[in-house]
PDB file of N, CA and C in Angstrom:
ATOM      1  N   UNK A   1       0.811  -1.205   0.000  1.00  0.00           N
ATOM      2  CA  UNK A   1       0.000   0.000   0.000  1.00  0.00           C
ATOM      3  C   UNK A   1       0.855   1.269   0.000  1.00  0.00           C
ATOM      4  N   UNK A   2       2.320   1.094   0.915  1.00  0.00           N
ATOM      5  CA  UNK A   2       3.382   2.458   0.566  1.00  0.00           C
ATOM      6  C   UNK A   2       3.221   2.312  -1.058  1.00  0.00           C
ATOM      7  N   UNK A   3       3.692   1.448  -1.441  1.00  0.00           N
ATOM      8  CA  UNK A   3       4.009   1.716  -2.754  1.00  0.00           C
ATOM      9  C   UNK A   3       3.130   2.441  -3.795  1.00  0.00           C
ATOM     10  N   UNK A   4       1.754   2.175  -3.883  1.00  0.00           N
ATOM     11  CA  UNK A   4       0.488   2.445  -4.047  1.00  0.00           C
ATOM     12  C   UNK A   4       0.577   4.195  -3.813  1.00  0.00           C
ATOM     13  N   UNK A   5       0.482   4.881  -2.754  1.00  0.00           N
ATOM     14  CA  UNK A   5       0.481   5.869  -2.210  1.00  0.00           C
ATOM     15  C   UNK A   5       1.547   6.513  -3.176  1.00  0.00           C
ATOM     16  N   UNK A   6       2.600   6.151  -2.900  1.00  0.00           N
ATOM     17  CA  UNK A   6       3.758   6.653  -3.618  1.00  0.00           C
ATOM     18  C   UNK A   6       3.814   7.109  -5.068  1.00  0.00           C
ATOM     19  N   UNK A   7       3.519   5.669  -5.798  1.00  0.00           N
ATOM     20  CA  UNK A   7       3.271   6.246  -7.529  1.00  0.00           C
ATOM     21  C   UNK A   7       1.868   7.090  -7.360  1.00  0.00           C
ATOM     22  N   UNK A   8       1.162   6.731  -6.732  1.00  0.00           N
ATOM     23  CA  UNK A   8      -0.052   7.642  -7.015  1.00  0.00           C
ATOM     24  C   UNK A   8       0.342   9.263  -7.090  1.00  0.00           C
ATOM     25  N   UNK A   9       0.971   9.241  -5.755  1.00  0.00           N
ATOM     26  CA  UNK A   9       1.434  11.038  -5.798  1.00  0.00           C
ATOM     27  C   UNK A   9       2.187  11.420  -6.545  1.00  0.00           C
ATOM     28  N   UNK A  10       3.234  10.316  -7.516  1.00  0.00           N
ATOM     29  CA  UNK A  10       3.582  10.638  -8.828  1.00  0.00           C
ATOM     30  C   UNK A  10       3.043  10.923  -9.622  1.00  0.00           C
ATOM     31  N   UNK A  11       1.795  10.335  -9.942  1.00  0.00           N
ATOM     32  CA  UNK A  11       0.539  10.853 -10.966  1.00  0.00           C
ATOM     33  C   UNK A  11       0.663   9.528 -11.785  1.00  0.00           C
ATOM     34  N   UNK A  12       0.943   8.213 -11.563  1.00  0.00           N
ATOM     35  CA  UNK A  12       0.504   7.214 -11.996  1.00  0.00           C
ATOM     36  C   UNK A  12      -0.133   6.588 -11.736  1.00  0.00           C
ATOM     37  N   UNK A  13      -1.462   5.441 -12.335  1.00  0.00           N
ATOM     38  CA  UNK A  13      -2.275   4.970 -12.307  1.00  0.00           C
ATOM     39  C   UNK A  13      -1.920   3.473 -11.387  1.00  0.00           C
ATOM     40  N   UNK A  14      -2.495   2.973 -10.821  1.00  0.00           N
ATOM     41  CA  UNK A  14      -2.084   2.390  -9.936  1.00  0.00           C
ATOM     42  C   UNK A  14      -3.223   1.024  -9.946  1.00  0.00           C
ATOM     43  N   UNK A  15      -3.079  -0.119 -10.011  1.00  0.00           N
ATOM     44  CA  UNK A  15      -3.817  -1.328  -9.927  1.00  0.00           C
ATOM     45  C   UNK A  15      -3.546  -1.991  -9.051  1.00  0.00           C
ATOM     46  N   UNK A  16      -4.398  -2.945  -7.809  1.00  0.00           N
ATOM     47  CA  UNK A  16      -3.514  -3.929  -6.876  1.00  0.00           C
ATOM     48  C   UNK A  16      -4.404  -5.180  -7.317  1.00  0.00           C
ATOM     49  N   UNK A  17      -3.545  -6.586  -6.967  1.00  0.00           N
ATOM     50  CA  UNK A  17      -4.168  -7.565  -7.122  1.00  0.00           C
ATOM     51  C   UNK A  17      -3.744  -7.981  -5.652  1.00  0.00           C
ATOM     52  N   UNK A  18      -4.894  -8.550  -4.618  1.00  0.00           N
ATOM     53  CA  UNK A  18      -4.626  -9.145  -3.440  1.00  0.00           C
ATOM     54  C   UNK A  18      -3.961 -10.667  -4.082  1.00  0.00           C
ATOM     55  N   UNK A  19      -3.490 -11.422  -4.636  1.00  0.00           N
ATOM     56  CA  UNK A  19      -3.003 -12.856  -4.686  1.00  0.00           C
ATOM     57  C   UNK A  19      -2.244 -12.822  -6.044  1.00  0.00           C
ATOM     58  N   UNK A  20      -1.549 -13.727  -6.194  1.00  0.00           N
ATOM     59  CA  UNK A  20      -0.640 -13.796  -7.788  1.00  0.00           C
ATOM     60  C   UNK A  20      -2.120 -14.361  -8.720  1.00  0.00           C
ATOM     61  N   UNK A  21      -2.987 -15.100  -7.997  1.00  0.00           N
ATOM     62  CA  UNK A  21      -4.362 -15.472  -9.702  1.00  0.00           C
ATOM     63  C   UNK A  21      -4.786 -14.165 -10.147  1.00  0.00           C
ATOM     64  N   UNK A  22      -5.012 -13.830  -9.409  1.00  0.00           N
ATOM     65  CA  UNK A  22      -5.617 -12.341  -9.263  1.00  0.00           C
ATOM     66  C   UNK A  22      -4.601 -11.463 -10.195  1.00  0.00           C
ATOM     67  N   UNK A  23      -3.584 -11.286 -10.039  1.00  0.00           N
ATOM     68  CA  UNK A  23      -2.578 -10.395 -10.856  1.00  0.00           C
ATOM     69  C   UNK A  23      -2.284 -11.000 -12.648  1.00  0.00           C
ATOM     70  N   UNK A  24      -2.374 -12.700 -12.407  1.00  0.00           N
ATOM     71  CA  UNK A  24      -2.277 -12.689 -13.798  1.00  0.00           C
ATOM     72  C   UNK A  24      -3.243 -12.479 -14.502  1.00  0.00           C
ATOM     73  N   UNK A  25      -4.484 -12.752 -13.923  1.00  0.00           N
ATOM     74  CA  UNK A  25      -6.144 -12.136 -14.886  1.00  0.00           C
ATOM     75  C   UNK A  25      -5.874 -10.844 -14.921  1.00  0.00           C
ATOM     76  N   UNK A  26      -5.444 -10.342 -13.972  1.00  0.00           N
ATOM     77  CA  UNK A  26      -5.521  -8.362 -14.363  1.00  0.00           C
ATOM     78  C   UNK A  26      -4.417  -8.060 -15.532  1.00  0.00           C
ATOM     79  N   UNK A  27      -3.325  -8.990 -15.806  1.00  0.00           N
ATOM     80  CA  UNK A  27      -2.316  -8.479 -16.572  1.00  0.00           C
ATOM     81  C   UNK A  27      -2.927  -9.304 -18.075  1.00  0.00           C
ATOM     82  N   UNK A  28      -4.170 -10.384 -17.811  1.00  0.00           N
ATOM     83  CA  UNK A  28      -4.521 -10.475 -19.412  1.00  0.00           C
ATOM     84  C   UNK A  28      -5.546  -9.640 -19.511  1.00  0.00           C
ATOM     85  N   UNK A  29      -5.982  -9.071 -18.835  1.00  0.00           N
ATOM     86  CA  UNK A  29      -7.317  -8.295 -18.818  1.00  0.00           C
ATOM     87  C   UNK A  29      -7.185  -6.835 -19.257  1.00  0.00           C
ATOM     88  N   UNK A  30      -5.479  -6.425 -18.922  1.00  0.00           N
ATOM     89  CA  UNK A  30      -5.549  -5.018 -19.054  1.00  0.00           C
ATOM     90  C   UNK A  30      -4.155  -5.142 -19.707  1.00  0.00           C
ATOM     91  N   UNK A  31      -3.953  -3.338 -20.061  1.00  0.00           N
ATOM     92  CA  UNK A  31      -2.802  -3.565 -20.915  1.00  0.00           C
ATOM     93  C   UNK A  31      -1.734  -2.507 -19.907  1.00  0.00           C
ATOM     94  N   UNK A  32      -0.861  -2.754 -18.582  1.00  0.00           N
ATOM     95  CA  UNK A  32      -0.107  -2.245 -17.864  1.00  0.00           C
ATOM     96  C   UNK A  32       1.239  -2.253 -18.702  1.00  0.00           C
ATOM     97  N   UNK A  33       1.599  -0.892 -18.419  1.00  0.00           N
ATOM     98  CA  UNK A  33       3.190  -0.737 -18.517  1.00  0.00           C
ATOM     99  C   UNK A  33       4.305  -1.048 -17.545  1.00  0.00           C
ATOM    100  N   UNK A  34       3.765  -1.705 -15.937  1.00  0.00           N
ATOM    101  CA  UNK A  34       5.307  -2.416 -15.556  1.00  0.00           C
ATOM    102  C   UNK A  34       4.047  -3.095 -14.652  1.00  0.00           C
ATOM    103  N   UNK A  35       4.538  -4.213 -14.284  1.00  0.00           N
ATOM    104  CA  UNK A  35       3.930  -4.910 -12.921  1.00  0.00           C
ATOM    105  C   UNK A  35       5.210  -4.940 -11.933  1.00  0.00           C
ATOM    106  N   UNK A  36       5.042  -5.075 -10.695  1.00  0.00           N
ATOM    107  CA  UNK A  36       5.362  -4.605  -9.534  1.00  0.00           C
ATOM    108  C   UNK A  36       4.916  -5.962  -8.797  1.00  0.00           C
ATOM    109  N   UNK A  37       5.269  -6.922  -8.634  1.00  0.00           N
ATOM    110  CA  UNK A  37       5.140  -8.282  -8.201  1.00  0.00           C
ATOM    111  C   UNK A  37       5.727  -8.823  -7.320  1.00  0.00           C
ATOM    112  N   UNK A  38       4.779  -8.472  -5.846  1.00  0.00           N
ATOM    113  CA  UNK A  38       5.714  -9.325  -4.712  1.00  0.00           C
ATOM    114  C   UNK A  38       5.418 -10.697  -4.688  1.00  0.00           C
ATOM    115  N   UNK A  39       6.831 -11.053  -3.777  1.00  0.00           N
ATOM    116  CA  UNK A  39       7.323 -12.742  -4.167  1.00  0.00           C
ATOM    117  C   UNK A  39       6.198 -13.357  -3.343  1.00  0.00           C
ATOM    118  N   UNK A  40       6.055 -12.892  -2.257  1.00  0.00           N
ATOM    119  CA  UNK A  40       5.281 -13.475  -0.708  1.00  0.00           C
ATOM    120  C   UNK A  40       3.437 -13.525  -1.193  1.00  0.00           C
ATOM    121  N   UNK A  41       2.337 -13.971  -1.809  1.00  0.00           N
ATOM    122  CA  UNK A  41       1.184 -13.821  -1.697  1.00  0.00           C
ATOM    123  C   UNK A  41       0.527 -14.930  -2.061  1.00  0.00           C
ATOM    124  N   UNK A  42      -0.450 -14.601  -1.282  1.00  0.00           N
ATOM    125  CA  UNK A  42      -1.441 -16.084  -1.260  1.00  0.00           C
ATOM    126  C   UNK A  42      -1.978 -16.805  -2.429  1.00  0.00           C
ATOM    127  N   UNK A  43      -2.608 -17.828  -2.563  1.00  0.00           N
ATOM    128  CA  UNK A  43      -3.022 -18.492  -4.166  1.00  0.00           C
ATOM    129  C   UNK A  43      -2.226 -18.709  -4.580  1.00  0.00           C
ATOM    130  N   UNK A  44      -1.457 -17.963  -5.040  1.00  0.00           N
ATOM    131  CA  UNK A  44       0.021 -18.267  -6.576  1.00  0.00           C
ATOM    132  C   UNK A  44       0.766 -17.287  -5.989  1.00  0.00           C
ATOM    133  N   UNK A  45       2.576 -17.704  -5.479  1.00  0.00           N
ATOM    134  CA  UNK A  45       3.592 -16.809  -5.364  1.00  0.00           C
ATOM    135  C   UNK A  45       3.563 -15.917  -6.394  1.00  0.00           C
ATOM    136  N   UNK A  46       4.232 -14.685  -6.326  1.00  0.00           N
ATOM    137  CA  UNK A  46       4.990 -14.108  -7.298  1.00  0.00           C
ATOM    138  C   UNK A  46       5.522 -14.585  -8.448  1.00  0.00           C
ATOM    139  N   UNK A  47       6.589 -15.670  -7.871  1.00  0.00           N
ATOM    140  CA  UNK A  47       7.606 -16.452  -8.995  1.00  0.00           C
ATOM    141  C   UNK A  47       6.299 -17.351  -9.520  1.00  0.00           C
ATOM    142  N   UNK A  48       5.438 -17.737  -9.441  1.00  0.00           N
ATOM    143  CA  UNK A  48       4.500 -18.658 -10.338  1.00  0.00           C
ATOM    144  C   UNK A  48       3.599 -17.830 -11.380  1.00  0.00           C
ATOM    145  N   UNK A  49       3.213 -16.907 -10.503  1.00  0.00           N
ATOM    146  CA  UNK A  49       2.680 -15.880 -10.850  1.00  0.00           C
ATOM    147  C   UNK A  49       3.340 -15.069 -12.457  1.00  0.00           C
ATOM    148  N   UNK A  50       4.686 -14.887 -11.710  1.00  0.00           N
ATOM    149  CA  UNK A  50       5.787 -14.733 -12.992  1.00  0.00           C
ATOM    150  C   UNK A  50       5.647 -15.336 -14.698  1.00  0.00           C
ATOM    151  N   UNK A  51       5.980 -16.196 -14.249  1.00  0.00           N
ATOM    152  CA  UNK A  51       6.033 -18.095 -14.978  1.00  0.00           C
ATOM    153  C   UNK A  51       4.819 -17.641 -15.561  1.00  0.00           C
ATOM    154  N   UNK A  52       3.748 -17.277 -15.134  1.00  0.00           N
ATOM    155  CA  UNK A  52       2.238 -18.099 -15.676  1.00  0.00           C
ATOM    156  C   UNK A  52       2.655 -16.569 -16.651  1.00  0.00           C
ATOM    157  N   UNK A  53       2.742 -15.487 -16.065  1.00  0.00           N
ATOM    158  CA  UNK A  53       2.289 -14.296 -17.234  1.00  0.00           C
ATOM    159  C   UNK A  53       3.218 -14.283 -18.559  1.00  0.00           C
ATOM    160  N   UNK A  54       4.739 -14.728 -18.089  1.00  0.00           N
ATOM    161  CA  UNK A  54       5.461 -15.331 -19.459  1.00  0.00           C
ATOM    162  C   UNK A  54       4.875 -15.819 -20.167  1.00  0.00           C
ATOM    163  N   UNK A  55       4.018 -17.205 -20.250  1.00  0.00           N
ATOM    164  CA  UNK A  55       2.968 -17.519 -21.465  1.00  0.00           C
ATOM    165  C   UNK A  55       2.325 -17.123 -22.297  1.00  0.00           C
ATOM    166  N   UNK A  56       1.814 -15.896 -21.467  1.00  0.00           N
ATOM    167  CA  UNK A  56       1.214 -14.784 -22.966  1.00  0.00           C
ATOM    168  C   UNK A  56       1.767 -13.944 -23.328  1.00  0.00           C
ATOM    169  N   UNK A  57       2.403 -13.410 -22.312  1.00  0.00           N
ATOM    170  CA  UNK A  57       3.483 -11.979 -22.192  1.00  0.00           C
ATOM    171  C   UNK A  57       4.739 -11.730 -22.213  1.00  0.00           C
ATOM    172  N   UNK A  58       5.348 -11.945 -23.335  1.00  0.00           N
ATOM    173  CA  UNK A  58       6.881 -12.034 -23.179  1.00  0.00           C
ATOM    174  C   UNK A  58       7.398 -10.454 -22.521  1.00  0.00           C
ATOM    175  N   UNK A  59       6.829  -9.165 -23.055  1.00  0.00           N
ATOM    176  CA  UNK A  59       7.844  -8.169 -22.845  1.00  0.00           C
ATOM    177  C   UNK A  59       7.173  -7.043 -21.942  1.00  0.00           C
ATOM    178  N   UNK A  60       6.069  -7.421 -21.108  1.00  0.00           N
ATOM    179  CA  UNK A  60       6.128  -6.863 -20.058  1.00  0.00           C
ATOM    180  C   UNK A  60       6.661  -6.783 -18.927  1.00  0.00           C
ATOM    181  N   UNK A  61       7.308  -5.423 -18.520  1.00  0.00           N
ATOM    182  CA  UNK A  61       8.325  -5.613 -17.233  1.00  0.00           C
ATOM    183  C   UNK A  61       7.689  -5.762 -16.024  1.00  0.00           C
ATOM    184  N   UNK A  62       8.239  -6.749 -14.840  1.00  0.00           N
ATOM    185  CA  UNK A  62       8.091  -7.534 -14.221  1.00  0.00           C
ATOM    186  C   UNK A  62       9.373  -7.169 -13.756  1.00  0.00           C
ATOM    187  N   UNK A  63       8.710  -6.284 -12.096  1.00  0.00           N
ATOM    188  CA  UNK A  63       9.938  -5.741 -10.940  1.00  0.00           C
ATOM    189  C   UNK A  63       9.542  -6.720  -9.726  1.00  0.00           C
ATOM    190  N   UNK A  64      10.096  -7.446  -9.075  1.00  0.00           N
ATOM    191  CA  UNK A  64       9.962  -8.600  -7.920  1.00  0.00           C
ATOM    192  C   UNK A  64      10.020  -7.612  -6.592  1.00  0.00           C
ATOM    193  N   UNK A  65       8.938  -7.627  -6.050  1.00  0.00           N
ATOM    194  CA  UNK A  65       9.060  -6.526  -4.509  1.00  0.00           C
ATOM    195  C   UNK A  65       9.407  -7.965  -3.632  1.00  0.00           C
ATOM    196  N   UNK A  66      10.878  -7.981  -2.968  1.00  0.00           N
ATOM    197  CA  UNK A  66      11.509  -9.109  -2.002  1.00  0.00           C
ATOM    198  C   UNK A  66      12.230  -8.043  -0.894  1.00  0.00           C
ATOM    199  N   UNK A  67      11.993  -8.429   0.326  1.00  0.00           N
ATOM    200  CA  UNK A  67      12.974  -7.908   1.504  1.00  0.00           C
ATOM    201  C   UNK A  67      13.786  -8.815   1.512  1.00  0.00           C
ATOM    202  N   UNK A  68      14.048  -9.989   0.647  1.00  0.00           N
ATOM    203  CA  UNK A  68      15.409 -11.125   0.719  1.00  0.00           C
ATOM    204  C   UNK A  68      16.341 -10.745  -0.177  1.00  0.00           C
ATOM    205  N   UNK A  69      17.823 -10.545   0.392  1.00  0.00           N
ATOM    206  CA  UNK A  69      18.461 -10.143  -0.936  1.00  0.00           C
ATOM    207  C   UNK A  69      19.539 -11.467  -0.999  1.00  0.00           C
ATOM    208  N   UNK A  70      18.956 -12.359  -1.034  1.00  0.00           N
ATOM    209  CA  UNK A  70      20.247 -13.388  -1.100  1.00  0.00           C
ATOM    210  C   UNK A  70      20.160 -13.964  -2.711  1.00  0.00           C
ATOM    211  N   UNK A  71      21.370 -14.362  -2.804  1.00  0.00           N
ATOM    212  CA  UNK A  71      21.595 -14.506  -4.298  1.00  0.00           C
ATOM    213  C   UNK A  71      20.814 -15.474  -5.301  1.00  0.00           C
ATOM    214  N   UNK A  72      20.569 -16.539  -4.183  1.00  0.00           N
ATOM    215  CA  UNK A  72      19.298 -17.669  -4.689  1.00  0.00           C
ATOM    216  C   UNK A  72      17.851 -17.272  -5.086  1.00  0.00           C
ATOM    217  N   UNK A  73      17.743 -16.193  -4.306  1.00  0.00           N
ATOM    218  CA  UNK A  73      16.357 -15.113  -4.674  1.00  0.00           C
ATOM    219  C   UNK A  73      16.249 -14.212  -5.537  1.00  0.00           C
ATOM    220  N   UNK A  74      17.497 -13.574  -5.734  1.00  0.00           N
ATOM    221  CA  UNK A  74      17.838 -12.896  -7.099  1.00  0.00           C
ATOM    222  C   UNK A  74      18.041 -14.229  -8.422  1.00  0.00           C
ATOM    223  N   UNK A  75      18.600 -15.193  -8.213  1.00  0.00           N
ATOM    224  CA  UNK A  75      18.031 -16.014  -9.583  1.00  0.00           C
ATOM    225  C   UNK A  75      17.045 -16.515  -9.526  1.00  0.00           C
ATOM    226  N   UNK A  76      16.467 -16.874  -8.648  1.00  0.00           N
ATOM    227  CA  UNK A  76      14.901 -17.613  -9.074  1.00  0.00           C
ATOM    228  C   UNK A  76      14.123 -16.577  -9.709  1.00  0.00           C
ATOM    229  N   UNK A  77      14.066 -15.233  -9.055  1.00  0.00           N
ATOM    230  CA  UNK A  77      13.718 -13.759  -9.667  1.00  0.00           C
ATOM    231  C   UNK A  77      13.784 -13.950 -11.499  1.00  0.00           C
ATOM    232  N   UNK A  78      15.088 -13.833 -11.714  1.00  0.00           N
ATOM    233  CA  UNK A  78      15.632 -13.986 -13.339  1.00  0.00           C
ATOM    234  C   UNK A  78      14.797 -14.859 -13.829  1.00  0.00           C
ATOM    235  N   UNK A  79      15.343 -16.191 -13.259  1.00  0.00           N
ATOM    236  CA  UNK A  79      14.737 -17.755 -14.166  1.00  0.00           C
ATOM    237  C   UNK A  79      13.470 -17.832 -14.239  1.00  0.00           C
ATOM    238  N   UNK A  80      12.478 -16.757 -13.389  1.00  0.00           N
ATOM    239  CA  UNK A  80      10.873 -17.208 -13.877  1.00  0.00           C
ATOM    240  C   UNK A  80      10.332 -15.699 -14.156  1.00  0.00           C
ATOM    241  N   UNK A  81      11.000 -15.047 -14.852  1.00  0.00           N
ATOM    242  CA  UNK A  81      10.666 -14.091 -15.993  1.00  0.00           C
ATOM    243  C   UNK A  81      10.738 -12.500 -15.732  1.00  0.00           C
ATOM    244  N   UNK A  82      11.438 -12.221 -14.336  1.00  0.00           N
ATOM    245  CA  UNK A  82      11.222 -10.992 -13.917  1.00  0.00           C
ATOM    246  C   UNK A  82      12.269 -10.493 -14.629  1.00  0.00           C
ATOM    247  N   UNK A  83      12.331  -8.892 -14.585  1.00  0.00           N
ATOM    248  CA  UNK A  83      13.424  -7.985 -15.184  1.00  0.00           C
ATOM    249  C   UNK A  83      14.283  -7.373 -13.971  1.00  0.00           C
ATOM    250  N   UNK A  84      13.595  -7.418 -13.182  1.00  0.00           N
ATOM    251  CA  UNK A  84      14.421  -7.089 -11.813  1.00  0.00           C
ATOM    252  C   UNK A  84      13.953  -6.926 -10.573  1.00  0.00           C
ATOM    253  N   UNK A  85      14.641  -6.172  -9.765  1.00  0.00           N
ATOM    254  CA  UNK A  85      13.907  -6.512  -7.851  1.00  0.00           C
ATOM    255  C   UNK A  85      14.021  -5.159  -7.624  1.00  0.00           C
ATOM    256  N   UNK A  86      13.388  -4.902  -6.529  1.00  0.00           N
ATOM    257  CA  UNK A  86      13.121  -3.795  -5.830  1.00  0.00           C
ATOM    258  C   UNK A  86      13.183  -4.085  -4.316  1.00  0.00           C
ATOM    259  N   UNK A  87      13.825  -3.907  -3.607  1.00  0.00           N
ATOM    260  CA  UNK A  87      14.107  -4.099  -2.296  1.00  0.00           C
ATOM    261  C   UNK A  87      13.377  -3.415  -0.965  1.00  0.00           C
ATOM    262  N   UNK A  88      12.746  -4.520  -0.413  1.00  0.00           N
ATOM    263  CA  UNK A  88      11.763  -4.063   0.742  1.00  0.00           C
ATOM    264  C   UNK A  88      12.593  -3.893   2.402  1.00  0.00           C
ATOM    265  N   UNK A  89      12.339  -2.581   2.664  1.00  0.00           N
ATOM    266  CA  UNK A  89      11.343  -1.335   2.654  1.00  0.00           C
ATOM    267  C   UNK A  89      12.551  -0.420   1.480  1.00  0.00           C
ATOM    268  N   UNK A  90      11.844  -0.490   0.570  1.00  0.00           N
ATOM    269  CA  UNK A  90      12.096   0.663  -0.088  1.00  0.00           C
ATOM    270  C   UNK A  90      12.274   2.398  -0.137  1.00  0.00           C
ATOM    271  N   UNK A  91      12.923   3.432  -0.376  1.00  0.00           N
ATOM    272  CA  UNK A  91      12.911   4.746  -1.115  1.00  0.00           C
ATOM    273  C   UNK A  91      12.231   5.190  -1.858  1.00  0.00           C
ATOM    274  N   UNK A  92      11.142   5.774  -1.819  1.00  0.00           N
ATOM    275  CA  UNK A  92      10.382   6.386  -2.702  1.00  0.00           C
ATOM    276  C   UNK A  92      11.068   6.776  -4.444  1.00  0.00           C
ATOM    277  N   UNK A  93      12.248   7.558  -4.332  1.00  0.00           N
ATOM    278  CA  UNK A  93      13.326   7.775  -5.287  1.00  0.00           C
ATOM    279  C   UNK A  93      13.826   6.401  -5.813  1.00  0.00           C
ATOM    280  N   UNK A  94      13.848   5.751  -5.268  1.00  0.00           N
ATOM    281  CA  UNK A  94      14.170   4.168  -5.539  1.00  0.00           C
ATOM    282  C   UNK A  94      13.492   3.529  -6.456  1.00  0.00           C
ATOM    283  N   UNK A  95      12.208   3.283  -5.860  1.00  0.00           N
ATOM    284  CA  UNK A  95      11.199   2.870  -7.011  1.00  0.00           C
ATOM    285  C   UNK A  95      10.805   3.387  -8.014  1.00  0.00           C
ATOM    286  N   UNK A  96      10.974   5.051  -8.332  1.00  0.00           N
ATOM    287  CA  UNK A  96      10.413   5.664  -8.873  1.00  0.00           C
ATOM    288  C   UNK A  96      11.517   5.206 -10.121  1.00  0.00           C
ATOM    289  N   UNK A  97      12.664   5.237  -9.710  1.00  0.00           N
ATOM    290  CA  UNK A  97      14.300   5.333 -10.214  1.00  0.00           C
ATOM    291  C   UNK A  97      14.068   3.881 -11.166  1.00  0.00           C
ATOM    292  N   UNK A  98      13.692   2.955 -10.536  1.00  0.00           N
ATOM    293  CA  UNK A  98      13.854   1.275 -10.919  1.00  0.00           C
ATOM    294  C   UNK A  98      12.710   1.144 -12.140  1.00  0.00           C
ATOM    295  N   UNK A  99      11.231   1.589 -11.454  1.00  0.00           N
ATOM    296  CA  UNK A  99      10.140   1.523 -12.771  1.00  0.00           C
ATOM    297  C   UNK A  99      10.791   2.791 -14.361  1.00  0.00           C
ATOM    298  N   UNK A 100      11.715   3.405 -13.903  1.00  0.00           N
ATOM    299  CA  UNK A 100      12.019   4.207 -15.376  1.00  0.00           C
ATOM    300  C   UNK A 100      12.827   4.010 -16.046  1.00  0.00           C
ATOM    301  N   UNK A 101      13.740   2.943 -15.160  1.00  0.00           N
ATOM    302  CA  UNK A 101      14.970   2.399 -16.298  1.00  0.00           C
ATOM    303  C   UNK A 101      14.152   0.834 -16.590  1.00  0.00           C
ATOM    304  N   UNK A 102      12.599   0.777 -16.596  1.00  0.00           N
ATOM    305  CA  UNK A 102      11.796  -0.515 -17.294  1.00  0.00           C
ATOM    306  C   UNK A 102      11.078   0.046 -18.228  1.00  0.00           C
ATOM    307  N   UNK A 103      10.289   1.401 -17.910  1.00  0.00           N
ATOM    308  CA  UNK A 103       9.379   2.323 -18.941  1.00  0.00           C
ATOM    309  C   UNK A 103       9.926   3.599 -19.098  1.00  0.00           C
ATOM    310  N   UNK A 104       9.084   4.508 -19.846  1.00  0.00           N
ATOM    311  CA  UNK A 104       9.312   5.732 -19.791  1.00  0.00           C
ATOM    312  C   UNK A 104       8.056   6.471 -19.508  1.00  0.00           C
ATOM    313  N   UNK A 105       7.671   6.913 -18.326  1.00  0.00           N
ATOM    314  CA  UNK A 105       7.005   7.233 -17.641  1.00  0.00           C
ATOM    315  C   UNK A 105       6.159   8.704 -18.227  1.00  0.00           C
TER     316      UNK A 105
END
């Protein structure tokens, strides 16, 4: 919900899915310019979550929200389709910084 708050007061449009099923119907349902995908949620992880939206979606970016920074979590990140991580608790400047070297805002 920081995060939420945050792009909003940037002036971007903002979608949440409570569970990873939930996030991959919203990402065939709609046409988003980055998803923002934490690893930790109920129904379908993140990383499955990942995996499943690769099937339709090759080149939407896919940022992994993890407070784990160990190196096994940064490749499972890679190997099931993300473009990169964002580190929890985050910098406002941080995220803002990470979603613009994925889009152009």
């Amino acid at each position: 919900m920081v995060g939420k708050q945050i792009l909003e007061k940037s002036g971007l449009n903002v979608d949440v899915a409570n569970d990873g099923l939930i996030a991959v119907n919203k990402v065939k349902e709609n046409d988003y310019k980055v998803v923002l995908m934490d690893l930790q949620m109920p129904v379908m992880d993140g990383y499955s979550a990942s995996k499943e939206i690769r099937k339709f979606n090759k080149s939407l970016p896919i940022l992994a929200l993890s407070g784990a920074v160990f190196m096994e979590v940064k490749d499972k990140i890679y190997k099931n389709g993300m473009n990169g991580f964002i580190y929890k608790p985050f910098n406002p400047d941080d995220l803002l910084n990470k979603i613009e070297e994925v889009i152009i805002l």
